[in-house]
C-alpha atoms as a PDB file:
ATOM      1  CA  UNK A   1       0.000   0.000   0.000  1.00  0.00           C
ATOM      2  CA  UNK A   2       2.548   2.374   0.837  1.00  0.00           C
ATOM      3  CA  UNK A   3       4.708   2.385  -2.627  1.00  0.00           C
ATOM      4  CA  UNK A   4       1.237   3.400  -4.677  1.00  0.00           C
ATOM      5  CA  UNK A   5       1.459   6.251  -1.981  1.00  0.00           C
ATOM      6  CA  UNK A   6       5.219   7.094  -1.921  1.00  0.00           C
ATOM      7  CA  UNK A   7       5.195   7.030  -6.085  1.00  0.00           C
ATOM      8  CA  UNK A   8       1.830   9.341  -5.810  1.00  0.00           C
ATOM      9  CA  UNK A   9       3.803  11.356  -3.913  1.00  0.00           C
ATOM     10  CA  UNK A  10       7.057  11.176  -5.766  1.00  0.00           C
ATOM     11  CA  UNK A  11       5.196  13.432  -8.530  1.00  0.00           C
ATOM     12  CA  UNK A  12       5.352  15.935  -6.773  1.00  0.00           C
ATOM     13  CA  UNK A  13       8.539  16.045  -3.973  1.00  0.00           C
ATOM     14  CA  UNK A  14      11.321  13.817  -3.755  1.00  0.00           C
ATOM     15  CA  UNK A  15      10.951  11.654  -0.383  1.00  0.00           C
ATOM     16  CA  UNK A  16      14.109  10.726   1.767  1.00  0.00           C
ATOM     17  CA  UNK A  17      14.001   7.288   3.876  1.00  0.00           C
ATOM     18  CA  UNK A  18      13.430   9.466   7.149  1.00  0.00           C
ATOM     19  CA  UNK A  19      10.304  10.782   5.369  1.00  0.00           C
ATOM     20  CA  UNK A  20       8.964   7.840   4.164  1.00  0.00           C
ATOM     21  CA  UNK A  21       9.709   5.917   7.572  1.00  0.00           C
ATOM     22  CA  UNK A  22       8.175   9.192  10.033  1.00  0.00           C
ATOM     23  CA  UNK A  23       4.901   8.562   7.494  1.00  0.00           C
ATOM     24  CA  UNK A  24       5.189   4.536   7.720  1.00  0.00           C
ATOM     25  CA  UNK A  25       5.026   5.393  11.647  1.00  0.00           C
ATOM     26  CA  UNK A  26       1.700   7.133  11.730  1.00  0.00           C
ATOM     27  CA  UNK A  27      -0.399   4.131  11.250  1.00  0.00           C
ATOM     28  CA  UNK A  28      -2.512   6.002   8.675  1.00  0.00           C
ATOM     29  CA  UNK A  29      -2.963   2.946   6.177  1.00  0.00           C
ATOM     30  CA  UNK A  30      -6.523   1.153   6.349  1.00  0.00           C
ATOM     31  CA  UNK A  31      -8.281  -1.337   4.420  1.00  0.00           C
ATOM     32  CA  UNK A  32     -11.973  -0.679   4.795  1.00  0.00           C
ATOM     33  CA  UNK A  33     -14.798  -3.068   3.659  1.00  0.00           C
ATOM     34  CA  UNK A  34     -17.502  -1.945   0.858  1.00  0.00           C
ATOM     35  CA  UNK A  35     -20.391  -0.234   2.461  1.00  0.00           C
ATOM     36  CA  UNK A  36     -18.860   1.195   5.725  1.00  0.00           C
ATOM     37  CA  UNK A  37     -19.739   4.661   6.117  1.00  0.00           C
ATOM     38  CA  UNK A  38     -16.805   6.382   6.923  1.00  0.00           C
ATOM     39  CA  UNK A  39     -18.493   9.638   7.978  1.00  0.00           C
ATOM     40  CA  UNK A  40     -22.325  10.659   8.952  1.00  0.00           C
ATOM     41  CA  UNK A  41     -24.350  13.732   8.782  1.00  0.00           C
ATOM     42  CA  UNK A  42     -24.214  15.546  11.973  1.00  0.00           C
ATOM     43  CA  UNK A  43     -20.915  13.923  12.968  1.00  0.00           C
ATOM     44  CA  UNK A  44     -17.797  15.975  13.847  1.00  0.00           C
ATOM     45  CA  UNK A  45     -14.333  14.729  12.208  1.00  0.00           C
ATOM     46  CA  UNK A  46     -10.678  15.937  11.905  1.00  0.00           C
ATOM     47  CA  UNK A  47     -10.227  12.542   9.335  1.00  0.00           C
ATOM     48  CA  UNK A  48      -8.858  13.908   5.450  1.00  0.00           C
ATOM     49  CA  UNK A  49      -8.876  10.664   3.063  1.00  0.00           C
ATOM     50  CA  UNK A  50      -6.292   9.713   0.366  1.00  0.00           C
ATOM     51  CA  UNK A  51      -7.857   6.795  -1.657  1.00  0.00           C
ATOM     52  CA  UNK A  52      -5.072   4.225  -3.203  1.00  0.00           C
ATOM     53  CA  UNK A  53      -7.421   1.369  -4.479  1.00  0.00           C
ATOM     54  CA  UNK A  54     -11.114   1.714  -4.559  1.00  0.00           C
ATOM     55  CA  UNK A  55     -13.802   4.147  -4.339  1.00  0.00           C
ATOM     56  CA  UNK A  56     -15.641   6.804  -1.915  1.00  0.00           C
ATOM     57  CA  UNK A  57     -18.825   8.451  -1.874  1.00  0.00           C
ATOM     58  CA  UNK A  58     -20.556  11.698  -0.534  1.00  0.00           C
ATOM     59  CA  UNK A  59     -23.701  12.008  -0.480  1.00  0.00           C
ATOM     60  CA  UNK A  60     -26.964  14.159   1.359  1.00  0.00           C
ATOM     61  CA  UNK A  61     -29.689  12.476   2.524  1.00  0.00           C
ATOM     62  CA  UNK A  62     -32.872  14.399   1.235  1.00  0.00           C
ATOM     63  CA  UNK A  63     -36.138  13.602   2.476  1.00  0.00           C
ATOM     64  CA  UNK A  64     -35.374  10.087   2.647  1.00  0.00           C
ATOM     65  CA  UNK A  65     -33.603  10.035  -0.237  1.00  0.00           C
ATOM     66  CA  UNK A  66     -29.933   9.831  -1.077  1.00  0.00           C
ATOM     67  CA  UNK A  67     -28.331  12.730  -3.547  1.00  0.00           C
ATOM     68  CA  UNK A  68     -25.024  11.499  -4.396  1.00  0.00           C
ATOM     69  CA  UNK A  69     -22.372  14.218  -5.027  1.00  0.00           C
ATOM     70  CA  UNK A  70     -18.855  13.073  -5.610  1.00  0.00           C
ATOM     71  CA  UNK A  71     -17.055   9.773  -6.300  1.00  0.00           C
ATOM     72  CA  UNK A  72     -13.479   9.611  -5.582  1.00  0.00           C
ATOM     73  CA  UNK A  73     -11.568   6.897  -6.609  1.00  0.00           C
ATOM     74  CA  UNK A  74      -7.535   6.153  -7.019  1.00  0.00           C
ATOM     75  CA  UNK A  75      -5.342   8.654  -6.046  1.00  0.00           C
ATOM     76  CA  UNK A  76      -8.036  11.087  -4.944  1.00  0.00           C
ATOM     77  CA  UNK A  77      -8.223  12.986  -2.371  1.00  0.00           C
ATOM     78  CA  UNK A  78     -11.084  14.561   0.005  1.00  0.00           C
ATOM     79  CA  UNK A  79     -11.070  16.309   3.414  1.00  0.00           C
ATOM     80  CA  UNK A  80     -14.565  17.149   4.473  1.00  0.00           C
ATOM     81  CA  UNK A  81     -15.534  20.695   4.708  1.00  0.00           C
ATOM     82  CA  UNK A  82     -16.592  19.709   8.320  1.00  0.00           C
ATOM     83  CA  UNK A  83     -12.580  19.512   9.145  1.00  0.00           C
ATOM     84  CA  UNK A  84     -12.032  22.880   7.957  1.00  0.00           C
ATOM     85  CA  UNK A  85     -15.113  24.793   9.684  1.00  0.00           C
ATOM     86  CA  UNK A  86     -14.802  22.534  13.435  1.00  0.00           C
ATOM     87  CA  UNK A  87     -18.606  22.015  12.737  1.00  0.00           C
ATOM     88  CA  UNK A  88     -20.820  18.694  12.480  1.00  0.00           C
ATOM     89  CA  UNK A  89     -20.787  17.553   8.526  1.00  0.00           C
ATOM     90  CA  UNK A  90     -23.411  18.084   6.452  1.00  0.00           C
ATOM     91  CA  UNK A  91     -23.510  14.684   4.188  1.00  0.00           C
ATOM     92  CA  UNK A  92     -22.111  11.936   4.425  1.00  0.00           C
ATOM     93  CA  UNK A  93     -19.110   9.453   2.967  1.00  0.00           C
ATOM     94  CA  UNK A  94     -19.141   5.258   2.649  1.00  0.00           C
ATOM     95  CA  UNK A  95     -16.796   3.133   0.262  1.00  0.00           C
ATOM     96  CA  UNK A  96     -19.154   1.935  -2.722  1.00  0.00           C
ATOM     97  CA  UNK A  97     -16.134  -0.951  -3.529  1.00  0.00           C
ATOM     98  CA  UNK A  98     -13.748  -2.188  -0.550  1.00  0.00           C
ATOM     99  CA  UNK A  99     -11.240   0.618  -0.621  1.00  0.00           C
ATOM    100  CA  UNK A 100      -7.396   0.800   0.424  1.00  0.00           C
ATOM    101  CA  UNK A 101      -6.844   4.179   2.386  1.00  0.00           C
ATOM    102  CA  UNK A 102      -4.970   6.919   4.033  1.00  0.00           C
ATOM    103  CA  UNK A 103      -6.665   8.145   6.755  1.00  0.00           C
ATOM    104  CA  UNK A 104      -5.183  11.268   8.697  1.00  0.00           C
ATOM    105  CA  UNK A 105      -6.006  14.141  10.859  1.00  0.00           C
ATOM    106  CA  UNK A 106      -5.229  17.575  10.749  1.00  0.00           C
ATOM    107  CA  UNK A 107      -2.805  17.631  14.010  1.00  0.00           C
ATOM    108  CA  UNK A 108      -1.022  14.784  12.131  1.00  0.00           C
ATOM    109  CA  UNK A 109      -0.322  16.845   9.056  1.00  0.00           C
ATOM    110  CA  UNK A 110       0.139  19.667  11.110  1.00  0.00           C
ATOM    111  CA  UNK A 111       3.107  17.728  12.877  1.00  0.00           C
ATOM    112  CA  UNK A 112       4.583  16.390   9.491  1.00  0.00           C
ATOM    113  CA  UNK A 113       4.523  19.878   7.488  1.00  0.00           C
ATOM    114  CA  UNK A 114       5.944  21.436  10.672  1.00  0.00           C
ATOM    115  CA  UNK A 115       9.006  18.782  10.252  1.00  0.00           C
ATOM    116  CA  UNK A 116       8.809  18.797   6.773  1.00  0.00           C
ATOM    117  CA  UNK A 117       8.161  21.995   4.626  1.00  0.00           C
ATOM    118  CA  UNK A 118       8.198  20.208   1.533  1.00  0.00           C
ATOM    119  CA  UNK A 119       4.910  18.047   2.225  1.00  0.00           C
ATOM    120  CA  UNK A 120       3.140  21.451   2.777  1.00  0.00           C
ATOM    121  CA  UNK A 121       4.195  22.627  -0.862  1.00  0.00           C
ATOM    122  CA  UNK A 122       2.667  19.127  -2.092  1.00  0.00           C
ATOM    123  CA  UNK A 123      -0.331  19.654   0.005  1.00  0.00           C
ATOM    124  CA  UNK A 124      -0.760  23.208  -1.571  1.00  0.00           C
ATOM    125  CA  UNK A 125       0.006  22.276  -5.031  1.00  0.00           C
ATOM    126  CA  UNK A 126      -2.411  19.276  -4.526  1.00  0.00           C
ATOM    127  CA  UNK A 127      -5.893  21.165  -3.069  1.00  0.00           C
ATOM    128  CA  UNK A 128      -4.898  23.731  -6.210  1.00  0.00           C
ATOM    129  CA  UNK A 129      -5.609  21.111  -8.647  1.00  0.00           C
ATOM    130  CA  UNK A 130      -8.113  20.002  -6.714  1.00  0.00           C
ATOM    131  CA  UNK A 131      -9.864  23.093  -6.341  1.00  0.00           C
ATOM    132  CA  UNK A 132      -9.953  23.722 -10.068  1.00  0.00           C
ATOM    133  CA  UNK A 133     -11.256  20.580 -10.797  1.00  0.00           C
ATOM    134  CA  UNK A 134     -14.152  20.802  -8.807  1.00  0.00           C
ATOM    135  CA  UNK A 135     -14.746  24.236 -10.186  1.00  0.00           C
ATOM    136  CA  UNK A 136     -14.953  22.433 -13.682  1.00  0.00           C
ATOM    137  CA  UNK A 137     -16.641  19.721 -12.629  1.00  0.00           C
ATOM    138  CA  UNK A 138     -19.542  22.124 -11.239  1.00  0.00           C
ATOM    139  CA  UNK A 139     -19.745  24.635 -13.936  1.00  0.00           C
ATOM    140  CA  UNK A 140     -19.910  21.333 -16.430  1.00  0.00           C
ATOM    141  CA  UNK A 141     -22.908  20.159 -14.168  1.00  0.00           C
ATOM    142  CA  UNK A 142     -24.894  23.664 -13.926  1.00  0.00           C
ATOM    143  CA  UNK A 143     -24.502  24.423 -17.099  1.00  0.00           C
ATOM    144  CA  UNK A 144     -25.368  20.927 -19.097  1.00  0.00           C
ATOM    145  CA  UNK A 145     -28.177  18.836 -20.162  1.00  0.00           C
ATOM    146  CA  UNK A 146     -28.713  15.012 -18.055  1.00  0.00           C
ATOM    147  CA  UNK A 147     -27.403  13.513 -21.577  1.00  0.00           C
ATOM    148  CA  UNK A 148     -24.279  15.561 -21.569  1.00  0.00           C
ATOM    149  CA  UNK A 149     -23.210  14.824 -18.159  1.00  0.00           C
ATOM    150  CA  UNK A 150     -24.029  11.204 -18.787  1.00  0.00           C
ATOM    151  CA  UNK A 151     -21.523  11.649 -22.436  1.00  0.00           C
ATOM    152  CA  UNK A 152     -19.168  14.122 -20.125  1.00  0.00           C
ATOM    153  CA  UNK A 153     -19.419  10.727 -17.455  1.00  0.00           C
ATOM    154  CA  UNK A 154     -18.481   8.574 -20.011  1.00  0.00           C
ATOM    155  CA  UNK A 155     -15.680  10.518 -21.592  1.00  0.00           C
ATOM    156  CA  UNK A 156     -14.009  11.202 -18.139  1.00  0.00           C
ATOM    157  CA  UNK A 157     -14.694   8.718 -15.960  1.00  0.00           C
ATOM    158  CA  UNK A 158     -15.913   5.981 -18.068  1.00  0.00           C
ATOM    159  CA  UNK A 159     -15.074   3.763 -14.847  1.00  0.00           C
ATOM    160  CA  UNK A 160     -17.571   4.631 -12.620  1.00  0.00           C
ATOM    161  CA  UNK A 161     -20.104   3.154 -14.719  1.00  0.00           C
ATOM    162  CA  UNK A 162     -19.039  -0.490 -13.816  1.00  0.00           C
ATOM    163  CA  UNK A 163     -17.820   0.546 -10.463  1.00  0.00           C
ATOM    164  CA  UNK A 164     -21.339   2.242  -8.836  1.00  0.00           C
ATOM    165  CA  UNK A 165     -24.621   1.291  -8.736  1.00  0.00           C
ATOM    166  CA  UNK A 166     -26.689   2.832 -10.949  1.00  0.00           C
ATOM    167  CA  UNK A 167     -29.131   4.101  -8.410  1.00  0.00           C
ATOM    168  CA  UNK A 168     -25.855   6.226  -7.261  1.00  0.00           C
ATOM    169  CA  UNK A 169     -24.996   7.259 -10.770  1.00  0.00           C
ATOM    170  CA  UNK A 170     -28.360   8.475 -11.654  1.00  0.00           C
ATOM    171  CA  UNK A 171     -28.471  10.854  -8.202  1.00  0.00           C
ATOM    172  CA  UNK A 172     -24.785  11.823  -9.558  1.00  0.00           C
ATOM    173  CA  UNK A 173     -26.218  13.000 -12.773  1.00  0.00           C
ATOM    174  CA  UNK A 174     -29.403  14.598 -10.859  1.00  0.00           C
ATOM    175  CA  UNK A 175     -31.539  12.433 -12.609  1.00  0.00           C
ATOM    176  CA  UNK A 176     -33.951   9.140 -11.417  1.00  0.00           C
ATOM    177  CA  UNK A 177     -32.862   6.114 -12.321  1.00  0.00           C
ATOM    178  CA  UNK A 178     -35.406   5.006 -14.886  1.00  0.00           C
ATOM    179  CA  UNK A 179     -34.358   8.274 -16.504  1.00  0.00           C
ATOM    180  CA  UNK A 180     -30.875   6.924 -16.717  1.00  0.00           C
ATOM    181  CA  UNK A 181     -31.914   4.021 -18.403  1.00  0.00           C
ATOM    182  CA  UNK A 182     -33.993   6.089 -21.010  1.00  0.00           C
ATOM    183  CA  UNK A 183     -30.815   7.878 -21.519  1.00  0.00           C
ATOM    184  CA  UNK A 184     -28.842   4.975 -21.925  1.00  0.00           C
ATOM    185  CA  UNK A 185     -31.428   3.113 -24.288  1.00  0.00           C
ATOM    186  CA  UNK A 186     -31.078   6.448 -26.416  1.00  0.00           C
ATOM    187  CA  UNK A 187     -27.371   6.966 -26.383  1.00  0.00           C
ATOM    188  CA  UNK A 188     -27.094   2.990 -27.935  1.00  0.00           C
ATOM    189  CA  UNK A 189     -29.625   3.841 -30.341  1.00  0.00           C
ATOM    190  CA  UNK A 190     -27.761   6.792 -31.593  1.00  0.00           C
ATOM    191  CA  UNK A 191     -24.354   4.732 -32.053  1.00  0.00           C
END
């Protein structure tokens, strides 16, 4: 688990043997089983997650009903809003597949960017990409039909539709799931 990490990494800083061994130390590797809800509405948490095989969820429970809004899958990252403000989250996040993990906390990245300046430049340069992605993703969302984010899906994460159920897909999309299959149905038809 730890070399898909340290060669993640490696993209971005150069890692001594002291740096990989004070991270080895921390404990922060977990294998977690598919379905476990790693974080619930309401609940307060200090956890960021670093997925190295496997595939995360948020989602808001609506009146009763699920609204997915994110997948993140290998070499993805995702700290909760909840971590940042110190208040109670607002959705929550379960593995959809049995996913291989980092889990840390903010006092333990705290500690290692304190020792080691460098991971704070990765960290930086990492929520910047992150940041802009998200801002694509959402302006792609607002500002397209259910069949183009379906095509958009398909073109840039053509994974997920093996990977989640389809009753998760269709929430991602904003649409029902019988609409999904309509969409689908139409899509082949096209080809």
């Amino acid at each position: 688990m730890q070399d898909i990490l340290f060669d993640f990494m490696s993209k971005y800083i150069s890692l001594t043997e002291e740096e990989k061994n004070v991270i080895l130390s921390l404990d922060i590797f977990h294998a977690v089983k598919k379905g476990t809800i790693l974080l619930k509405e309401g609940q307060k948490s200090k956890n960021s997650y670093f997925v190295l095989k496997g595939c995360i969820r948020t989602y808001y429970v609506i009146d009763s009903e699920e609204k997915t809004t994110a997948f993140y899958t290998e070499m993805e990252a995702l700290t909760p809003p909840c971590v940042v403000t110190k208040t109670p989250s607002d959705y929550y996040i379960s593995c959809v597949e049995d996913t291989l993990l980092t889990i840390t906390s903010a006092d333990m990245e705290a500690e290692i960017n304190s020792k080691f300046p460098k991971f704070d430049t990765m960290c930086r340069l990492l929520s910047e990409e992150l940041l802009a992605k998200q801002r694509i993703d959402f302006d792609e969302f607002k500002t397209s039909s259910p069949e183009q984010r379906y095509l958009n899906l398909l073109e840039k994460r053509p994974d997920l539709i093996q990977r989640v159920p389809q009753y998760q897909l269709a929430s991602y999309l904003g649409i029902k799931p019988e609409s999904l299959s309509r969409l689908r149905a139409r899509i082949t038809e096209k080809k």
